[in-house]
N, C-alpha and C. Protein backbone atom coordinates (compact mmCIF):
# COMPACT_ATOMS: atom_id res chain seq x y z
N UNK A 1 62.23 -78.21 47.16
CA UNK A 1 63.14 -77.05 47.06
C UNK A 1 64.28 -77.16 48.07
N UNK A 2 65.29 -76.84 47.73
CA UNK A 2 66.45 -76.58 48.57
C UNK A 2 66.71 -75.91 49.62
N UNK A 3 65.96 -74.78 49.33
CA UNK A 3 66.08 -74.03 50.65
C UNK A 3 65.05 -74.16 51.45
N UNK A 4 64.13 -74.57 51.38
CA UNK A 4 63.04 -75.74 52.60
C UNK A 4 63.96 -76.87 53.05
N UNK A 5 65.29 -77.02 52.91
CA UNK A 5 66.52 -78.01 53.62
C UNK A 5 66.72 -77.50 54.15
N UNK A 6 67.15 -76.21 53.46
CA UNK A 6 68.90 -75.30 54.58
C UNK A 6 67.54 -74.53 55.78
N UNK A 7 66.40 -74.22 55.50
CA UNK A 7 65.80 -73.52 56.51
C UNK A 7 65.59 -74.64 57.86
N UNK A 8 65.39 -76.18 57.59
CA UNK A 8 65.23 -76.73 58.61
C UNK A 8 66.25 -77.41 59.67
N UNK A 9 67.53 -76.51 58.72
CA UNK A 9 69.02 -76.83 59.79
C UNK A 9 68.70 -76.49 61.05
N UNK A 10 69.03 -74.66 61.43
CA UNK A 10 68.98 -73.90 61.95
C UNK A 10 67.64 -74.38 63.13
N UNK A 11 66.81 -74.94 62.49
CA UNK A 11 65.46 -74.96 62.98
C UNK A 11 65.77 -76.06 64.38
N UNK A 12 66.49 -77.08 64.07
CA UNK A 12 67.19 -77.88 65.16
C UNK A 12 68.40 -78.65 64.88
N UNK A 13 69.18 -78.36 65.02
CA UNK A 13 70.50 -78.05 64.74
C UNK A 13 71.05 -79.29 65.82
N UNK A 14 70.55 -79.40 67.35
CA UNK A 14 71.11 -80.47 68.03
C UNK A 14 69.80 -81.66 68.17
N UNK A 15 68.93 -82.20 66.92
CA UNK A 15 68.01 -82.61 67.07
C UNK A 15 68.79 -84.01 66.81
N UNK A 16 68.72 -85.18 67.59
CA UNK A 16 68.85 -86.53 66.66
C UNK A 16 68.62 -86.53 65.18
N UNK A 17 67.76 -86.23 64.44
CA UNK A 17 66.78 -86.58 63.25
C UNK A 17 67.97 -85.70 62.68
N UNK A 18 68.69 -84.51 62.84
CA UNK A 18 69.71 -83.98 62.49
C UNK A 18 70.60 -84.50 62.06
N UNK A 19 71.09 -85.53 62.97
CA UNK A 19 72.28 -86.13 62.66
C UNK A 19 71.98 -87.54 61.38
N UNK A 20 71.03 -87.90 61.66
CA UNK A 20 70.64 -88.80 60.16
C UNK A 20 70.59 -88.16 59.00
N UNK A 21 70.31 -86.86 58.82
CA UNK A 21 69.76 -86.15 57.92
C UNK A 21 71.40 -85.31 57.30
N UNK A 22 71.76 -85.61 58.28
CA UNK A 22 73.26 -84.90 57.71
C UNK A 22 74.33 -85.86 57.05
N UNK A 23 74.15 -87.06 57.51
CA UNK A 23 74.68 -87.61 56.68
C UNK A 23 74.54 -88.12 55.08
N UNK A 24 72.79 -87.43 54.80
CA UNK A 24 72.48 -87.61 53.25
C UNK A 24 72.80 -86.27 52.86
N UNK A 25 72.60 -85.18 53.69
CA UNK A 25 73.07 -83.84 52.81
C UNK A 25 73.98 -83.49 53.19
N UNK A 26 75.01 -82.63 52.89
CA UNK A 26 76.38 -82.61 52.83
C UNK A 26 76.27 -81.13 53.77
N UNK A 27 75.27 -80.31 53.00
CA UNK A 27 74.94 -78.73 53.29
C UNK A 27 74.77 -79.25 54.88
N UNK A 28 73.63 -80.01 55.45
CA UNK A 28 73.17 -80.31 56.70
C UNK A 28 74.22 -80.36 57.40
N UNK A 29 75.29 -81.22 57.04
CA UNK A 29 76.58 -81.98 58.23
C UNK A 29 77.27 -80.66 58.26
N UNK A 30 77.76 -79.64 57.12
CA UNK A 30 78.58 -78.52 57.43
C UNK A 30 77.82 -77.28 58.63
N UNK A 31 76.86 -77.47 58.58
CA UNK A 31 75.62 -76.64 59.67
C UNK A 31 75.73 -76.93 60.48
N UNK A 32 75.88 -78.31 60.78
CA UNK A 32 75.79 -79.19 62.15
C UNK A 32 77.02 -78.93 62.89
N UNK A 33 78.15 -79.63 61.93
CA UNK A 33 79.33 -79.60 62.35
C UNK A 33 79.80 -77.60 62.89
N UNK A 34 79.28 -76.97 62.52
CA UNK A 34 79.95 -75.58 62.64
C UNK A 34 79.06 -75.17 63.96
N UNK A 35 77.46 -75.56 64.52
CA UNK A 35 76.79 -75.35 65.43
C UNK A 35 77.74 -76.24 66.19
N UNK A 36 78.48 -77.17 66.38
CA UNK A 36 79.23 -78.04 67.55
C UNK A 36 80.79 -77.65 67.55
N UNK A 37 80.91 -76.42 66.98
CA UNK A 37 82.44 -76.18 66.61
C UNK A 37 82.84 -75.67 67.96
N UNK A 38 84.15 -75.49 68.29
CA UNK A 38 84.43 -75.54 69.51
C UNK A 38 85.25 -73.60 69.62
C-alpha cells in the first residue's frame, strides 16, 4: 500500500536509508527535500 510509504517518510526523514529510498520514490525525495528546506 502506498500510504505504508508516505507514513514511513515522516517516520525518519534525516535517516540515510531515506536518502536511497528517495531516489526510487519521487513522493519520498519531495518529503525529504521540503524537511531540508531552508
Amino acid at each position: 500500500m502506498p500510504e505504508d510509504i508516505t507514513r514511513e517518510i515522516p517516520q525518519s526523514p534525516s535517516q540515510p536509508l531515506d536518502l536511497g529510498s528517495a531516489e526510487a520514490s519521487p513522493l519520498r525525495r519531495q518529503s525529504f527535500e521540503a524537511s531540508h528546506a531552508p
